[in-house]
C-alpha atoms as a PDB file:
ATOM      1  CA  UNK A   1      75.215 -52.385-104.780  1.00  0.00           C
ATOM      2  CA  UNK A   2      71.731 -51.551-104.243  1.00  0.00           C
ATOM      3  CA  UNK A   3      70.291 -48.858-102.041  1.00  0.00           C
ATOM      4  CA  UNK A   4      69.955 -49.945 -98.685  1.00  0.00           C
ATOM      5  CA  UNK A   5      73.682 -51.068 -99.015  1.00  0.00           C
ATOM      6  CA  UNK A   6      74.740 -48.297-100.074  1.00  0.00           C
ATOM      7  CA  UNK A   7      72.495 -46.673 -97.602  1.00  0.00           C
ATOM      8  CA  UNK A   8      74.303 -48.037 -94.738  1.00  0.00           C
ATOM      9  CA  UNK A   9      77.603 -47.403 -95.948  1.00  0.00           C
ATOM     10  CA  UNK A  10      77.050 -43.560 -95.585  1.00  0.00           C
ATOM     11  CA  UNK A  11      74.198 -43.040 -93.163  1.00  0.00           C
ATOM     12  CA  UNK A  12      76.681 -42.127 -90.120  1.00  0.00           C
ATOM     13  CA  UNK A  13      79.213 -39.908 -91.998  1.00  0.00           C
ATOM     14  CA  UNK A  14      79.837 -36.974 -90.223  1.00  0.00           C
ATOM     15  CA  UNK A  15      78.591 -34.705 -93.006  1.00  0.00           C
ATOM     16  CA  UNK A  16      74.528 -35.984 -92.119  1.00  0.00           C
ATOM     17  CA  UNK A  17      75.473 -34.718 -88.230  1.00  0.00           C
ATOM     18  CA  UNK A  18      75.090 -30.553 -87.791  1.00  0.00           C
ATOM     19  CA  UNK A  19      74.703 -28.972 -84.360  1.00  0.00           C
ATOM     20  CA  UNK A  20      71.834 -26.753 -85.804  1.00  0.00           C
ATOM     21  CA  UNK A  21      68.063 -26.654 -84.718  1.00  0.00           C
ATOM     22  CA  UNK A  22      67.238 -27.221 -87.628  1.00  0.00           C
ATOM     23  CA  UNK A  23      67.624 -31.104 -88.103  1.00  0.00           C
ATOM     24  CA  UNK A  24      69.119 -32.457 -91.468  1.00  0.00           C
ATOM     25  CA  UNK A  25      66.700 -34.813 -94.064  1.00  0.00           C
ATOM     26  CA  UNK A  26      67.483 -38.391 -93.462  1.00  0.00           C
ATOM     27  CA  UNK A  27      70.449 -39.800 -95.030  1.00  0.00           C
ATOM     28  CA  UNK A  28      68.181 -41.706 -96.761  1.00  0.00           C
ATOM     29  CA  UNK A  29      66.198 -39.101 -98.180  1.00  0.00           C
ATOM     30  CA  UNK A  30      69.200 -37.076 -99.426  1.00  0.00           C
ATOM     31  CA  UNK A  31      70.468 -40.666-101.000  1.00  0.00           C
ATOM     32  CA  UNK A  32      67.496 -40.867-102.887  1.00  0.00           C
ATOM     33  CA  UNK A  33      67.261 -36.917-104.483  1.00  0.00           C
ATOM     34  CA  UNK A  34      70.685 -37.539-104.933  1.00  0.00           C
ATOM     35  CA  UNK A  35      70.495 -40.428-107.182  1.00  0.00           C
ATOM     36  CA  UNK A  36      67.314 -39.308-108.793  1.00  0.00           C
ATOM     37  CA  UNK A  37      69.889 -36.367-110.583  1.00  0.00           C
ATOM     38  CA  UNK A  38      72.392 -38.478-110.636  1.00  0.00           C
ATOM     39  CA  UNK A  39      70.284 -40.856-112.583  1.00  0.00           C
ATOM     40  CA  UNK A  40      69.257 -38.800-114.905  1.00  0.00           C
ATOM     41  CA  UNK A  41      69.809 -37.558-118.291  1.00  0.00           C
ATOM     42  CA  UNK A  42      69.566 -34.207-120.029  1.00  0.00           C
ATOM     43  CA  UNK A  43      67.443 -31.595-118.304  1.00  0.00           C
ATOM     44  CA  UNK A  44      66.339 -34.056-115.734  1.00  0.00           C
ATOM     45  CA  UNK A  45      69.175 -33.478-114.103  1.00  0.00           C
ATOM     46  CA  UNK A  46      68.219 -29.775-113.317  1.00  0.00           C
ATOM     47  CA  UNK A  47      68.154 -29.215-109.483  1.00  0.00           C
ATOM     48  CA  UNK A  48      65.217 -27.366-110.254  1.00  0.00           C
ATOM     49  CA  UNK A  49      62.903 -30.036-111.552  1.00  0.00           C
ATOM     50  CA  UNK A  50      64.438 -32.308-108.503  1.00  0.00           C
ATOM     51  CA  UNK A  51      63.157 -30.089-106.170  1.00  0.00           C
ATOM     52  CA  UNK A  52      59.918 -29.806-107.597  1.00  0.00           C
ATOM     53  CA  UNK A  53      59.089 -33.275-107.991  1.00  0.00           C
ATOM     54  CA  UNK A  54      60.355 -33.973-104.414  1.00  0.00           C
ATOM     55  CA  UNK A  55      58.546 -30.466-103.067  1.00  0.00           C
ATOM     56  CA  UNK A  56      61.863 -29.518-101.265  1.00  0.00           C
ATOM     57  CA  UNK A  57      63.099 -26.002-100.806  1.00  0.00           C
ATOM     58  CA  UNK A  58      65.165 -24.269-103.663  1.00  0.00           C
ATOM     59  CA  UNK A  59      69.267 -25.628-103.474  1.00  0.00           C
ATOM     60  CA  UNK A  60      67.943 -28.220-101.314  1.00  0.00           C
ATOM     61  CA  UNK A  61      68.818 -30.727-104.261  1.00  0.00           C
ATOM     62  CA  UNK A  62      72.442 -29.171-104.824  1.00  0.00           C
ATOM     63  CA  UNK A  63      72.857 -29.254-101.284  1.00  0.00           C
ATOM     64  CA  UNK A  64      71.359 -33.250-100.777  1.00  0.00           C
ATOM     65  CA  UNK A  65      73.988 -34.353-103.850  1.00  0.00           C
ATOM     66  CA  UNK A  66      76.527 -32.246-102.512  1.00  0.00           C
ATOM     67  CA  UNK A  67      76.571 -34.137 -99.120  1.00  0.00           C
ATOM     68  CA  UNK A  68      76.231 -38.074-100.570  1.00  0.00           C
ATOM     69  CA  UNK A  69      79.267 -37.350-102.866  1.00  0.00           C
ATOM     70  CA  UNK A  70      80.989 -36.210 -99.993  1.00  0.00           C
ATOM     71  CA  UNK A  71      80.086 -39.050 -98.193  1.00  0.00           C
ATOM     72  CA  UNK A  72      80.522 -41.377-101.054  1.00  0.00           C
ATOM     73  CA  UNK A  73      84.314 -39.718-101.430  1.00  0.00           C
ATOM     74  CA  UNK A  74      85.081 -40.821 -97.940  1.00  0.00           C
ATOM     75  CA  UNK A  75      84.726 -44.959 -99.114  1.00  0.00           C
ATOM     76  CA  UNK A  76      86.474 -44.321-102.366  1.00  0.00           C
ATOM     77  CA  UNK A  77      89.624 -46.342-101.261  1.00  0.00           C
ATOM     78  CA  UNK A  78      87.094 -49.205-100.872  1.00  0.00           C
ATOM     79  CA  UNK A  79      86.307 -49.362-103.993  1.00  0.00           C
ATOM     80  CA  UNK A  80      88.777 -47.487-106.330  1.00  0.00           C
ATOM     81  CA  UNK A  81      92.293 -47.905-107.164  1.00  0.00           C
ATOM     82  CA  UNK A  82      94.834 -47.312-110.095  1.00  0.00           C
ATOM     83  CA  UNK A  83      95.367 -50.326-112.000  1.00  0.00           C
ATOM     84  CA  UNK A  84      98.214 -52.461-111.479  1.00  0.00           C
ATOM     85  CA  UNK A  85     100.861 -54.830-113.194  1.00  0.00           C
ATOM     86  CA  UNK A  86      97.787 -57.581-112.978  1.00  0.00           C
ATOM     87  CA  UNK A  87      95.271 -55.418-114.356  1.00  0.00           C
END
């Protein structure tokens, strides 16, 4: 699945939507931080070195991964399931 699939899978969960003034990143946007730690081995996971190289606020990359798992967890019956008798 590449990224604009899996882009439109999650883009209207409820966990992008707030009430706040304060708008959220673009689902897209928090996708993409998200996979760049995700993707990454060793200290290049650090949240730290995420936020640098994206020049977002501090916990804004815990936050951003945070919120695609989330949304990722709500499609997990799509995709897994325990193994049965054919399997």
């Amino acid at each position: 699945m590449g990224f604009m699939s899996l882009l439109e899978k999650i883009q209207d969960d409820p966990v992008f939507l707030n009430n706040s003034t304060c708008p959220q990143a673009h689902p897209g946007w928090q996708l993409a931080v998200a996979l760049m730690r995700l993707g990454t081995y060793g200290n290049g996971t650090s949240a730290v070195r995420t936020e640098a190289t994206n020049h977002i606020g501090q916990g804004t990359a815990v936050l951003y991964t945070q919120q695609v798992i989330k949304a990722l967890l709500n499609h997990k019956n799509e995709y897994l399931a325990w193994p049965d008798e054919v399997r």
